[in-house]
C-alpha atoms as a PDB file:
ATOM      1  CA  UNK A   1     -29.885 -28.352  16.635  1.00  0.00           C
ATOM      2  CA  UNK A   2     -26.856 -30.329  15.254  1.00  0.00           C
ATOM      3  CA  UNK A   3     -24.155 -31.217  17.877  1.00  0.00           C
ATOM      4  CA  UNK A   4     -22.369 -33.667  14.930  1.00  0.00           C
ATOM      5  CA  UNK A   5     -21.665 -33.822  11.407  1.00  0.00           C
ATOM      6  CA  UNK A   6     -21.818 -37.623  10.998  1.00  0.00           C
ATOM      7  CA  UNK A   7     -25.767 -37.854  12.431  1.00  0.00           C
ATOM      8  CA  UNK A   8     -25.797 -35.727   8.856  1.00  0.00           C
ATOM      9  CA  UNK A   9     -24.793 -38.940   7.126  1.00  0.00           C
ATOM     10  CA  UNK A  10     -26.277 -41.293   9.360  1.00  0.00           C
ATOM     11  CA  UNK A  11     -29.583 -39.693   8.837  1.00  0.00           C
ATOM     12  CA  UNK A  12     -29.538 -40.027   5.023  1.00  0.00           C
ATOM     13  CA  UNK A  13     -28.216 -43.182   5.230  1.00  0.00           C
ATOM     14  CA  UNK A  14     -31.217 -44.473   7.196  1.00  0.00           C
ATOM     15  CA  UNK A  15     -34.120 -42.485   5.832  1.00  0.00           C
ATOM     16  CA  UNK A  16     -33.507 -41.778   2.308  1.00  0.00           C
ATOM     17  CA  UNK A  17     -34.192 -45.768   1.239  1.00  0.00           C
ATOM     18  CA  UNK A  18     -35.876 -46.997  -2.443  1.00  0.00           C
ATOM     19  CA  UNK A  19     -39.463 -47.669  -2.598  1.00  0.00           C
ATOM     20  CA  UNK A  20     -39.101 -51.251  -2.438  1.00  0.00           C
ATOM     21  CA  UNK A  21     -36.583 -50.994   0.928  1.00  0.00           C
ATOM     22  CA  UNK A  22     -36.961 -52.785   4.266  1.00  0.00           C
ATOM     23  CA  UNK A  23     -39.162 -50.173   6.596  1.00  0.00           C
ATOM     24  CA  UNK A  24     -36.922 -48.470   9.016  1.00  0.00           C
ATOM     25  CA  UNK A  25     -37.926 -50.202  12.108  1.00  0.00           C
ATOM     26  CA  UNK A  26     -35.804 -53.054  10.314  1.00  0.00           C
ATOM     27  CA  UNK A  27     -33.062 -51.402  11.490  1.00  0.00           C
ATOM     28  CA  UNK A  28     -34.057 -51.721  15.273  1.00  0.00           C
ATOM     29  CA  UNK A  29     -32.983 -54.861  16.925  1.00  0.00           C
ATOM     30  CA  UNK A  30     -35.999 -57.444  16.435  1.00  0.00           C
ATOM     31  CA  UNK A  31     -37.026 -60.212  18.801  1.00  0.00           C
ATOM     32  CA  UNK A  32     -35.442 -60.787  21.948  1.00  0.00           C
ATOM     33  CA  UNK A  33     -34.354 -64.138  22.844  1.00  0.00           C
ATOM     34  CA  UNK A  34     -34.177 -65.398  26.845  1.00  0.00           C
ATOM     35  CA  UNK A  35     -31.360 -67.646  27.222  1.00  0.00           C
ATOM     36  CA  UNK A  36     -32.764 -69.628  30.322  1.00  0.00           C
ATOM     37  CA  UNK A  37     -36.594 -70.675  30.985  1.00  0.00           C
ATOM     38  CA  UNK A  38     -35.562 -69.529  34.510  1.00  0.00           C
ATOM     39  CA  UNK A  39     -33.843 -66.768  35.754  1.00  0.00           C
ATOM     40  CA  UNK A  40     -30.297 -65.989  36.609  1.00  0.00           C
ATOM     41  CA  UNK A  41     -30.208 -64.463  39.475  1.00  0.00           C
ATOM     42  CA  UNK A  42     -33.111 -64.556  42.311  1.00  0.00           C
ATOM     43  CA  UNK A  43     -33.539 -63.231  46.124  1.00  0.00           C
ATOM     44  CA  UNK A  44     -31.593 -65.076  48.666  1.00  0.00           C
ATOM     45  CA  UNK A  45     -31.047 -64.969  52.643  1.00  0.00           C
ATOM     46  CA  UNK A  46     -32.894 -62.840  55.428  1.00  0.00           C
ATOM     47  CA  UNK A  47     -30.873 -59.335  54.754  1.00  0.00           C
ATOM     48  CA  UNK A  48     -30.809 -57.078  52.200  1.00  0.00           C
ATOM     49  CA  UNK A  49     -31.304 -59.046  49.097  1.00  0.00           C
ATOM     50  CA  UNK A  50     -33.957 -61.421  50.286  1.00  0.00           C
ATOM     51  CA  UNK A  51     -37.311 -59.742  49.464  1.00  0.00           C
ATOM     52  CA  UNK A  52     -36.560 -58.867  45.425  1.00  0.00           C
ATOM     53  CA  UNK A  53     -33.427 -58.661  43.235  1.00  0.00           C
ATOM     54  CA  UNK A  54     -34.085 -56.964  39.996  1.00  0.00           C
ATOM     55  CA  UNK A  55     -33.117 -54.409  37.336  1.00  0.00           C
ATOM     56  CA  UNK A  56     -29.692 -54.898  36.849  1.00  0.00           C
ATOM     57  CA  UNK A  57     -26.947 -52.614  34.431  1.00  0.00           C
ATOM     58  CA  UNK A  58     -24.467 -54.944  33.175  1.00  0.00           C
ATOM     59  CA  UNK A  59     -21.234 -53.657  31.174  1.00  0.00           C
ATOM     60  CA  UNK A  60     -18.412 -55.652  29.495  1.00  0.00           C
ATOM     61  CA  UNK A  61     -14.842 -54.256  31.423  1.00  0.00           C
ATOM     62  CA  UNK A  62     -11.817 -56.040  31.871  1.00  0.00           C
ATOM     63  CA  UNK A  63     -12.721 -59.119  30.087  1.00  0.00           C
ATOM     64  CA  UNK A  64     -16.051 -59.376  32.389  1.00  0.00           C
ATOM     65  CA  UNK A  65     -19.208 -58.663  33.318  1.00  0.00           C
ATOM     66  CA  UNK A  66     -20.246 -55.952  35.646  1.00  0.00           C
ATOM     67  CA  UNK A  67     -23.522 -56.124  37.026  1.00  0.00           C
ATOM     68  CA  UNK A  68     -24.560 -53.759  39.474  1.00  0.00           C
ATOM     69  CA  UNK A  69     -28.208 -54.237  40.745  1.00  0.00           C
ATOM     70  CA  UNK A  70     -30.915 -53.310  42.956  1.00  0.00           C
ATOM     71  CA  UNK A  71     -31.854 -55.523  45.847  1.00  0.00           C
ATOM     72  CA  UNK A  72     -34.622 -55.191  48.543  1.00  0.00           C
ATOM     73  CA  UNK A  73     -34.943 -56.430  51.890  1.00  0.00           C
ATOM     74  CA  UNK A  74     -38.015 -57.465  53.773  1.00  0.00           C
ATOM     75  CA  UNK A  75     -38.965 -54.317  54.133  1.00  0.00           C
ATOM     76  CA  UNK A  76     -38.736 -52.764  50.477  1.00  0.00           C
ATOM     77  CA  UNK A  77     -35.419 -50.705  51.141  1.00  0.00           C
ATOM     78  CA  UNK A  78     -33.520 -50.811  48.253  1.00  0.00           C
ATOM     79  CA  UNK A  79     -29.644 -51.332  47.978  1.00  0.00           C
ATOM     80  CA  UNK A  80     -27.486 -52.083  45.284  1.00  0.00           C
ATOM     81  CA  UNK A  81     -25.437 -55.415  44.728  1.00  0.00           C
ATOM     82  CA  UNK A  82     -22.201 -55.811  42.875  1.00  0.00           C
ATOM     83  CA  UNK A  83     -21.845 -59.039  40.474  1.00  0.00           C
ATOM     84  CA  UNK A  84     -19.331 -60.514  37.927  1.00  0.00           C
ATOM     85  CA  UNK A  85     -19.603 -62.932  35.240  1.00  0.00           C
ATOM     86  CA  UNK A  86     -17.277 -64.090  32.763  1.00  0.00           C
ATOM     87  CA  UNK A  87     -19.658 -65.638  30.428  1.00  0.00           C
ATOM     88  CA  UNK A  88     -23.206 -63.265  31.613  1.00  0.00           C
ATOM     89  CA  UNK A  89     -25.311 -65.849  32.951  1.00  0.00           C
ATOM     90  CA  UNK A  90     -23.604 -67.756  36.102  1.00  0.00           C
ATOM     91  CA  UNK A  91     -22.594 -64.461  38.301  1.00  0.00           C
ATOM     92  CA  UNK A  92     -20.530 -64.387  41.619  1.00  0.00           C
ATOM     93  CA  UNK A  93     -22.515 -62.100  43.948  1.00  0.00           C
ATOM     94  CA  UNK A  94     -20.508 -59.820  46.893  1.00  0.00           C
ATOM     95  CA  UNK A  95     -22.156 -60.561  50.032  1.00  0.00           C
ATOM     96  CA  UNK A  96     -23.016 -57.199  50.791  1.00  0.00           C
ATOM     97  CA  UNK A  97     -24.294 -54.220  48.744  1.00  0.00           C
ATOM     98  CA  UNK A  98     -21.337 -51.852  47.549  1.00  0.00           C
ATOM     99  CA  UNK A  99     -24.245 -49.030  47.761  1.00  0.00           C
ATOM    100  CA  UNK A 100     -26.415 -48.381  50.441  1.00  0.00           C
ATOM    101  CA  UNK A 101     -29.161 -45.569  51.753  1.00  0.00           C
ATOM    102  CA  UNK A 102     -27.519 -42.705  52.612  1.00  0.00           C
ATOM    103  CA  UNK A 103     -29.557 -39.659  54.717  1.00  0.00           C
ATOM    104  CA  UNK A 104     -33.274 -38.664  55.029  1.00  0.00           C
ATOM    105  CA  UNK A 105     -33.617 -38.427  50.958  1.00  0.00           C
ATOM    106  CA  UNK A 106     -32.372 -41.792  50.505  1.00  0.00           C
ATOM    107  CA  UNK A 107     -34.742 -43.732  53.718  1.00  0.00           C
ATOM    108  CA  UNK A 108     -36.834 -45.486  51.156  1.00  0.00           C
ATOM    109  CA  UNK A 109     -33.599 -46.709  48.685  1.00  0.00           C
ATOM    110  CA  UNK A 110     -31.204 -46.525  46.048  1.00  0.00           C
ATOM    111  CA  UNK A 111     -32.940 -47.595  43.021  1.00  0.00           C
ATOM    112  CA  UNK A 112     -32.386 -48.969  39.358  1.00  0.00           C
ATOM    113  CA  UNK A 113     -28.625 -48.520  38.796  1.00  0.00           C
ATOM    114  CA  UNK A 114     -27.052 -47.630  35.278  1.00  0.00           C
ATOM    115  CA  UNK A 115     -23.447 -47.992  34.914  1.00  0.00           C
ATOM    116  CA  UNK A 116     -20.877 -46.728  32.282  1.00  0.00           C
ATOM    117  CA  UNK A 117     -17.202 -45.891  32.361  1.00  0.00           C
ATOM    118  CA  UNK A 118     -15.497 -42.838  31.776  1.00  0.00           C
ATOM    119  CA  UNK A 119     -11.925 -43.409  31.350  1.00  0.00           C
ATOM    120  CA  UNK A 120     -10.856 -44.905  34.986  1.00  0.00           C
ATOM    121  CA  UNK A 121     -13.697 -43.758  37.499  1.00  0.00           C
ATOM    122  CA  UNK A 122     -17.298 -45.832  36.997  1.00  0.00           C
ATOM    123  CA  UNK A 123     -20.248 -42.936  36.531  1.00  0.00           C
ATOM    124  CA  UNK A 124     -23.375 -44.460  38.408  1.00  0.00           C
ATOM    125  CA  UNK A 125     -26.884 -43.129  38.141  1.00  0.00           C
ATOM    126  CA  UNK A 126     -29.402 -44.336  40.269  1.00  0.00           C
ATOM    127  CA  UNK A 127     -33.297 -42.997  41.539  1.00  0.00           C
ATOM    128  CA  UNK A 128     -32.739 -41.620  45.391  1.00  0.00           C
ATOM    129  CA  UNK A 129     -36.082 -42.801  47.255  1.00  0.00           C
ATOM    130  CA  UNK A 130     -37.170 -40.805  50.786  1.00  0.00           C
ATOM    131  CA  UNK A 131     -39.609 -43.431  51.237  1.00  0.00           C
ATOM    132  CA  UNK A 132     -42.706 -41.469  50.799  1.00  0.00           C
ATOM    133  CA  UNK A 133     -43.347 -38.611  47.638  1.00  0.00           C
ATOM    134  CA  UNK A 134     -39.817 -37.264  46.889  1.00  0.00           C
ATOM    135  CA  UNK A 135     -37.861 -39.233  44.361  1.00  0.00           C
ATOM    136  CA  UNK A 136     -34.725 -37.869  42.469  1.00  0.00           C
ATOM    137  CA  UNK A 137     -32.211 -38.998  39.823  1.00  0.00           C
ATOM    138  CA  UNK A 138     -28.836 -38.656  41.212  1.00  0.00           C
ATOM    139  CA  UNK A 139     -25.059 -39.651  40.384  1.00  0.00           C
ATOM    140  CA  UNK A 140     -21.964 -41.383  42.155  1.00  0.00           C
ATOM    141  CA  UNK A 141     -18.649 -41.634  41.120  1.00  0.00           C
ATOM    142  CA  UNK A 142     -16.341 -44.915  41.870  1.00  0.00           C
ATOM    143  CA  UNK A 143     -13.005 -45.588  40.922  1.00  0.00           C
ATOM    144  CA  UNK A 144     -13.359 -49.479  42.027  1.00  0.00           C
ATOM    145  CA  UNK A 145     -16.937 -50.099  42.225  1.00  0.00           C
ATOM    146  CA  UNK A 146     -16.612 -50.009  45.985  1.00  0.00           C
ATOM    147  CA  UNK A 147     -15.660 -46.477  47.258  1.00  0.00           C
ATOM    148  CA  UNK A 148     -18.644 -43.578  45.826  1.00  0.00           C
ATOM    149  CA  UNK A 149     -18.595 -40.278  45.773  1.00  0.00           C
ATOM    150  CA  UNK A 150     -22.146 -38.814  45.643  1.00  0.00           C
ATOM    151  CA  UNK A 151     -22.828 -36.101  43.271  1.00  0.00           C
ATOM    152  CA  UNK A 152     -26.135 -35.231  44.550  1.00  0.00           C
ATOM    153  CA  UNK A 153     -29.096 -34.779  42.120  1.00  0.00           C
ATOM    154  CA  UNK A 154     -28.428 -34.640  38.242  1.00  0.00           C
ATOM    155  CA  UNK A 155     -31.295 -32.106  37.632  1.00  0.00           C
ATOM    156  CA  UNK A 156     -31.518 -29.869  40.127  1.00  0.00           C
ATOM    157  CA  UNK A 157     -33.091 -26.837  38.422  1.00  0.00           C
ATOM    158  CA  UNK A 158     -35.211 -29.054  36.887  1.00  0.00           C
ATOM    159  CA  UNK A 159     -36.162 -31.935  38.243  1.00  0.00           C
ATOM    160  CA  UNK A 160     -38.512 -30.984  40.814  1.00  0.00           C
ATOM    161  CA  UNK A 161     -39.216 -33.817  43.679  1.00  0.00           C
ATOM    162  CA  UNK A 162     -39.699 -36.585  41.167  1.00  0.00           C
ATOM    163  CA  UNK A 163     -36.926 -37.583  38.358  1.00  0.00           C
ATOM    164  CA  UNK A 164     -36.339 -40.767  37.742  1.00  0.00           C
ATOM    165  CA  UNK A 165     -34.073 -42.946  34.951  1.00  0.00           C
ATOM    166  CA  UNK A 166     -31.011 -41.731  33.378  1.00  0.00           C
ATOM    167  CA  UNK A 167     -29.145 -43.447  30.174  1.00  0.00           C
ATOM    168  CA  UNK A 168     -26.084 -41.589  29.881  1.00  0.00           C
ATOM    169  CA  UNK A 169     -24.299 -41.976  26.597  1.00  0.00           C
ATOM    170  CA  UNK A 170     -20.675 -42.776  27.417  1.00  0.00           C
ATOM    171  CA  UNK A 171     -19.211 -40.528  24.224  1.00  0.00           C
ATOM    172  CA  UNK A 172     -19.560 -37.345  24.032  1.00  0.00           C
ATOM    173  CA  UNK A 173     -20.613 -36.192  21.062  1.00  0.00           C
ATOM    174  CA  UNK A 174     -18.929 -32.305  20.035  1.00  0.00           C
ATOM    175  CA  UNK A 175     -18.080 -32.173  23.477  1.00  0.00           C
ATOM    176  CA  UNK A 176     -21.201 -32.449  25.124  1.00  0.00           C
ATOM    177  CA  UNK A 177     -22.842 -35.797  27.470  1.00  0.00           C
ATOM    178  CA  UNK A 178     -26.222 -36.778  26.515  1.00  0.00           C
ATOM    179  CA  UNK A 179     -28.285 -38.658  28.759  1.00  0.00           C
ATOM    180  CA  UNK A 180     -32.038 -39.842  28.238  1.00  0.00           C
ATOM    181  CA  UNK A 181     -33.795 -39.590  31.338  1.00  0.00           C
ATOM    182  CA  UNK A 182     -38.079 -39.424  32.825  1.00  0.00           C
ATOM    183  CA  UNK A 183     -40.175 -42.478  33.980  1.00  0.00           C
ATOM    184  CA  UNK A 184     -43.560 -40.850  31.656  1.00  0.00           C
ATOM    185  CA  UNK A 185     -41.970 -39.554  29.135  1.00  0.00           C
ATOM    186  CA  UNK A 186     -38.182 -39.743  27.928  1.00  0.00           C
ATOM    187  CA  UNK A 187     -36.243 -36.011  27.538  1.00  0.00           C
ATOM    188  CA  UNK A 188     -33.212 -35.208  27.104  1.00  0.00           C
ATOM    189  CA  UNK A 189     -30.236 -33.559  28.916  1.00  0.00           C
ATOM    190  CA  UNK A 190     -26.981 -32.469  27.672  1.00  0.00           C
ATOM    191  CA  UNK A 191     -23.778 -32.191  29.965  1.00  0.00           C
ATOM    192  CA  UNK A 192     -20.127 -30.632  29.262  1.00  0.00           C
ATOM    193  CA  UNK A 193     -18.827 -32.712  32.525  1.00  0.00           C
ATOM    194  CA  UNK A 194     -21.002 -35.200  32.904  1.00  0.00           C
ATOM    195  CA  UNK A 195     -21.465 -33.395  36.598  1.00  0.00           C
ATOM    196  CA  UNK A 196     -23.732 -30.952  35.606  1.00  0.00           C
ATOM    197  CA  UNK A 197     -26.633 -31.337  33.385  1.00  0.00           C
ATOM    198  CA  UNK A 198     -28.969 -28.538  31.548  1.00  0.00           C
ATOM    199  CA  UNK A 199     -32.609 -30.478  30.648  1.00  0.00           C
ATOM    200  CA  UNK A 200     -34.169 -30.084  26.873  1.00  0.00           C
ATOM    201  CA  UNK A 201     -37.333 -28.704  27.069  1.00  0.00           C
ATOM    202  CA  UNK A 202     -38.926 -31.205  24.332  1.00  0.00           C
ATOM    203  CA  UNK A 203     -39.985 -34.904  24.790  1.00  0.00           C
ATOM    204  CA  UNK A 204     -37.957 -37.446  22.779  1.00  0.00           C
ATOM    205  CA  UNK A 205     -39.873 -40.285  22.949  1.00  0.00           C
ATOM    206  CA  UNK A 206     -43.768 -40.364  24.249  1.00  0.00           C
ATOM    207  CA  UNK A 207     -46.132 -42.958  24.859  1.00  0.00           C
ATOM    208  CA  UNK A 208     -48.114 -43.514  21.390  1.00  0.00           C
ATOM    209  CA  UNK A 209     -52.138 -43.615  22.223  1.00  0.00           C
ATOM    210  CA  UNK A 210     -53.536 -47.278  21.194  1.00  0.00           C
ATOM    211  CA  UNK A 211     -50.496 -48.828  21.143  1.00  0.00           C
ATOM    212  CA  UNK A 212     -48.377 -51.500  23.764  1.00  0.00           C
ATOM    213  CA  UNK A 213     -46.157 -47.805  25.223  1.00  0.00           C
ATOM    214  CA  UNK A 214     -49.594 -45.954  25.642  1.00  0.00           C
ATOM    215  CA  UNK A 215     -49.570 -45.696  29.787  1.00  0.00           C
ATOM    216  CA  UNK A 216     -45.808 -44.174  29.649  1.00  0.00           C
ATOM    217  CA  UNK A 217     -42.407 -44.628  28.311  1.00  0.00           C
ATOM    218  CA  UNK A 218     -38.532 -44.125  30.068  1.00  0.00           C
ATOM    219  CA  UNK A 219     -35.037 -45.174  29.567  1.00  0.00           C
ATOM    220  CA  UNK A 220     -33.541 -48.971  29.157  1.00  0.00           C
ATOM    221  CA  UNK A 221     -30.046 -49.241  29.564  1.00  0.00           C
ATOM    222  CA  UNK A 222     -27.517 -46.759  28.909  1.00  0.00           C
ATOM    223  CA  UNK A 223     -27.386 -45.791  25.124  1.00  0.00           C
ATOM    224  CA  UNK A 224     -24.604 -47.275  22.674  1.00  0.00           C
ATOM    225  CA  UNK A 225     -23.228 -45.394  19.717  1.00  0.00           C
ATOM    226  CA  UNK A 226     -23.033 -47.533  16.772  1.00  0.00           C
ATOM    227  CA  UNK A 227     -22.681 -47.105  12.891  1.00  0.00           C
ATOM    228  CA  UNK A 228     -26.811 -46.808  12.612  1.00  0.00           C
ATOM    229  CA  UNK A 229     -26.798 -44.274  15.141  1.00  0.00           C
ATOM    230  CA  UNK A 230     -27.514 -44.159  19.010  1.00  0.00           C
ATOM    231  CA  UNK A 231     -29.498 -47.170  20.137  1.00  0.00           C
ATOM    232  CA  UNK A 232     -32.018 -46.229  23.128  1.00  0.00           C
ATOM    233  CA  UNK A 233     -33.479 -49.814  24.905  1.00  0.00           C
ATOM    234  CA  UNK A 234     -35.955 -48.432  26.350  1.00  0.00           C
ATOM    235  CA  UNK A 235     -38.899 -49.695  28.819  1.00  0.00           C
ATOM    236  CA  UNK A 236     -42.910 -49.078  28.045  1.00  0.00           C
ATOM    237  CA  UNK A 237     -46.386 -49.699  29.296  1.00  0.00           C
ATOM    238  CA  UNK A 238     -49.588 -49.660  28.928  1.00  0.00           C
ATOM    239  CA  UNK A 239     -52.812 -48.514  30.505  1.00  0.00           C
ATOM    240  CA  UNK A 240     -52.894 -51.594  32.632  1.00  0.00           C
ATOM    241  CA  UNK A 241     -49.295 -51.265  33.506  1.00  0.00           C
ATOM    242  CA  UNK A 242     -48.369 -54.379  31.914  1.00  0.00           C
ATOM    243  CA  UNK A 243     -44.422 -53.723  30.695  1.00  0.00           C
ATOM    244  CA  UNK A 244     -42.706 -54.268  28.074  1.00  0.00           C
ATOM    245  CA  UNK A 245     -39.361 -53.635  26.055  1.00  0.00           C
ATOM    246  CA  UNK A 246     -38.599 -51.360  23.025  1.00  0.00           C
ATOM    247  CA  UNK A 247     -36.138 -49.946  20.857  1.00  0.00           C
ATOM    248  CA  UNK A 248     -34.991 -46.515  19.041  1.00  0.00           C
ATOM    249  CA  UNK A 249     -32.280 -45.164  17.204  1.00  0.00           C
ATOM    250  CA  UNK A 250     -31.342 -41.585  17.426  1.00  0.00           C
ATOM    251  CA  UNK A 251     -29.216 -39.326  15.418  1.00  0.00           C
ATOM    252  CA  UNK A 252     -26.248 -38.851  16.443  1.00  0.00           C
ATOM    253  CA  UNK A 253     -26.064 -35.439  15.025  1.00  0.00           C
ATOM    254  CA  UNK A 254     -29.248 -34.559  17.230  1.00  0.00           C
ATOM    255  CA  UNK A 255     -30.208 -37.285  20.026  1.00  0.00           C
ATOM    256  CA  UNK A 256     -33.433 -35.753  20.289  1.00  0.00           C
ATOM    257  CA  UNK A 257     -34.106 -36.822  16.828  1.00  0.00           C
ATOM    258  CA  UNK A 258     -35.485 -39.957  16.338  1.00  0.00           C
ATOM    259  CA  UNK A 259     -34.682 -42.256  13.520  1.00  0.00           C
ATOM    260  CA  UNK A 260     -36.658 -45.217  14.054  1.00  0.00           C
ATOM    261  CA  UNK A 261     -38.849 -46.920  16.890  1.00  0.00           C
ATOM    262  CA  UNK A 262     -40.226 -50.434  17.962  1.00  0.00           C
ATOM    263  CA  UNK A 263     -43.979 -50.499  16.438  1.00  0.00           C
ATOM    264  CA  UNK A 264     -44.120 -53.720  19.095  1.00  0.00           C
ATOM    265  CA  UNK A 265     -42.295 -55.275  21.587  1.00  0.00           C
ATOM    266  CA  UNK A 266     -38.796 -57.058  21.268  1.00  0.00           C
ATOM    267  CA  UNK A 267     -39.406 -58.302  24.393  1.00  0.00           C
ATOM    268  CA  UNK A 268     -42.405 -58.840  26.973  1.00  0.00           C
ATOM    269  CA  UNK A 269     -44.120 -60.855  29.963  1.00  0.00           C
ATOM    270  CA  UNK A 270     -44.412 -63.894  29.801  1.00  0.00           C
ATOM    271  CA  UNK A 271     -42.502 -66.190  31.956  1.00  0.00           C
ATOM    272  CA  UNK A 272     -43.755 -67.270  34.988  1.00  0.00           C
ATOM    273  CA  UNK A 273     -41.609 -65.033  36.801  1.00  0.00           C
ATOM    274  CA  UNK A 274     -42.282 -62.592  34.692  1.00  0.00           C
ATOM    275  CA  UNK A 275     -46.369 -62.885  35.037  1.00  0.00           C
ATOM    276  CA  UNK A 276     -46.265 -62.786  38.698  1.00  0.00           C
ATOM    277  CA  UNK A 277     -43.934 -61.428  41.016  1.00  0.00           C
ATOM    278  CA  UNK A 278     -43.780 -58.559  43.702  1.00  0.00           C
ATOM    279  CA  UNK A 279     -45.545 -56.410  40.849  1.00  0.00           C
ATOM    280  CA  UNK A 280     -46.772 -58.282  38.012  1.00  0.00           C
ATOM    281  CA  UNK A 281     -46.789 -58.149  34.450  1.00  0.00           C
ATOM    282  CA  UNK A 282     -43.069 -57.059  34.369  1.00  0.00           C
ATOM    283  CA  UNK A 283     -40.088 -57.075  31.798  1.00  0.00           C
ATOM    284  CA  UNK A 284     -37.887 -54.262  32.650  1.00  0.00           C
ATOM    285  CA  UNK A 285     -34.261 -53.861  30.664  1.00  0.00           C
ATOM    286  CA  UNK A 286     -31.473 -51.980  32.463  1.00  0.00           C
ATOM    287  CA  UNK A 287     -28.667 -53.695  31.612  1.00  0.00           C
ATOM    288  CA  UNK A 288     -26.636 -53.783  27.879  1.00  0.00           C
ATOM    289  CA  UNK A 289     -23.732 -55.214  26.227  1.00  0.00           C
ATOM    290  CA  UNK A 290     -23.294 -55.410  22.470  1.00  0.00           C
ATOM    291  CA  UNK A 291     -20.228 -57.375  21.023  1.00  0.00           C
ATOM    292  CA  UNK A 292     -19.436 -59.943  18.703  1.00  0.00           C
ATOM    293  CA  UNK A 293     -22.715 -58.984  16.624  1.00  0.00           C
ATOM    294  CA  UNK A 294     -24.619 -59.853  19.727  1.00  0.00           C
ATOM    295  CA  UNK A 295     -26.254 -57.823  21.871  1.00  0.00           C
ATOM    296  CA  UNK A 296     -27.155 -58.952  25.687  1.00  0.00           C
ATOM    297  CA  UNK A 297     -29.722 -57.314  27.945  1.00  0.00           C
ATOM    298  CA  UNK A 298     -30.547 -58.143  31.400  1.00  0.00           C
ATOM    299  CA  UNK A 299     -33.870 -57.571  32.777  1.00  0.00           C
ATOM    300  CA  UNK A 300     -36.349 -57.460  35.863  1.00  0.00           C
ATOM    301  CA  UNK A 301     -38.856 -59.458  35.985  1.00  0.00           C
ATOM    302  CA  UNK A 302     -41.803 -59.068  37.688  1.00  0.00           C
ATOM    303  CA  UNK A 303     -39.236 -56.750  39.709  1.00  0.00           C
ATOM    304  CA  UNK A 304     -38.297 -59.698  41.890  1.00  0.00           C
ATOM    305  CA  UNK A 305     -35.594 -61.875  40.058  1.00  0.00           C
ATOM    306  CA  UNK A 306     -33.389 -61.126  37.337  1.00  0.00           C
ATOM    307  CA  UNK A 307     -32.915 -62.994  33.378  1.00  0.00           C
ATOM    308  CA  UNK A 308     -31.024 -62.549  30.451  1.00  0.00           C
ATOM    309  CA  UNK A 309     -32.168 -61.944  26.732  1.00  0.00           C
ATOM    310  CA  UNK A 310     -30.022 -61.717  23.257  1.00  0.00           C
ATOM    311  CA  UNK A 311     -30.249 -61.013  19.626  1.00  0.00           C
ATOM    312  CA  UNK A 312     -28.249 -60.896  16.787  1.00  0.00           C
ATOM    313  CA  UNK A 313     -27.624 -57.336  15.844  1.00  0.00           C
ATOM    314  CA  UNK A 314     -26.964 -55.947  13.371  1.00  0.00           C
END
């Protein structure tokens, strides 16, 4: 199915190369580079944030970073934090989370936050936790980051009582939302509103046996439309569940096509922080900003403290 004319282009453009060409995974960011041997942000005091702070979404708005991520207290409850930056690395935390458990299906958490912006009001997606088998991707609204509206879960026809992970796009393409979204595999889900969301039968990206995304593959941050097509960060593991990061471009003129794809990592474990932690063995990218030729991603690691990562792209 074609949703847009210019994926047409951007297709040909990519794929229909000379013999003696780059391969197309040369079009995929390469090598991720951390910007501090330690990380930015780590747990702090005897409340909500003191157990684990990790897998922040970052977006550039108002001359500033955004960072919302998720914190856990000494129990494991996750909330989410609210952070800003004006350079992405030394952030100003609120000293309380601007989103907190809410009823019987959130007892266990909010989880793993992705922001994006749609016009004034901030769209949130985030994993609602009951604290024992049910776990469901839901939305909020915000117009300020501080006051949510809850939109209950994304896929309710489909979802079942485990969905986890959504990357909306923040442009619609021929009128229609697309967000990436599964914790095994990724699929795809296409909205008019982004309020209500219809779920593509058909995998778009699954773990590849042998390889480092063999034990299961799901969303990074939210997707970014650029002139090589949509670029998907997304997270992998392997049979051991040791994580690590990857990349894809999709066509914009079908998301669920797939242009190109990490054959290895651009980023994995290996810090200190990232070796050990509350579970180790753990790079996880949620957060993404691409300007100035540079693109920025924010990661947990070892799903306890927080760092930063950049390349030069394209």
């Amino acid at each position: 199915m074609r949703y847009w004319n210019l994926g047409i282009v951007l297709a040909s453009l990519a794929l229909a190369q000379p013999a003696n060409a780059q391969p197309v995974s040369s079009l995929l960011p390469q090598m991720l580079i951390r910007t501090s041997d330690r990380p930015i942000l780590e747990p702090r005091g005897e409340d909500w944030e003191s157990l684990a702070v990790f897998n922040p979404s970052v977006i550039w708005d108002g001359g500033q970073y955004i960072m919302l991520y998720r914190a856990q207290d000494q129990e494991g409850v996750s909330s989410i934090g609210l952070a800003i930056s004006k350079d992405g690395v030394t952030f100003q935390r609120e000293a309380q989370p601007v989103f907190s458990p809410d009823g019987m299906a959130e007892a266990g958490g909010v989880e793993d936050p992705r922001l994006i912006k749609l016009g004034d009001s901030y769209l949130l997606t985030y994993t609602a936790y009951d604290g024992r088998s049910v776990a469901q991707l839901q939305a909020a609204t915000s117009p300020d980051l501080h006051r949510w509206t809850r939109l209950g879960p994304m896929l309710a026809q489909s979802g079942g009582t485990w969905s986890k992970s959504g990357a909306v796009l923040a442009q619609p393409l021929d009128g229609l939302y697309f967000m990436y979204y599964g914790d095994k595999v990724i699929q795809l889900a296409t909205s008019p509103d982004a309020r209500k969301w219809t779920a593509e039968a058909a995998p778009v990206l699954s773990p590849r046996p042998g390889t480092w995304d063999e034990g299961g593959v799901e969303p990074g941050p939210p997707p970014i439309l650029t002139p090589r097509g949509i670029l998907l960060i997304y997270n992998g593991r392997n049979r051991n569940n040791v994580y690590a990061v990857g990349a894809a471009l999709l066509d914009p003129g079908d998301p669920a096509h797939v242009l190109a794809r990490s054959e290895m990592p651009i980023l994995k474990a290996e810090r200190p922080y990232e070796l050990r932690g509350t579970v180790p063995n753990v790079v996880f990218v949620e957060g993404m900003v691409w300007k100035g030729g540079q693109l920025e991603v924010w990661y947990g690691g070892g799903d306890r403290v927080i760092g930063r990562a950049v390349v030069k792209w394209p």
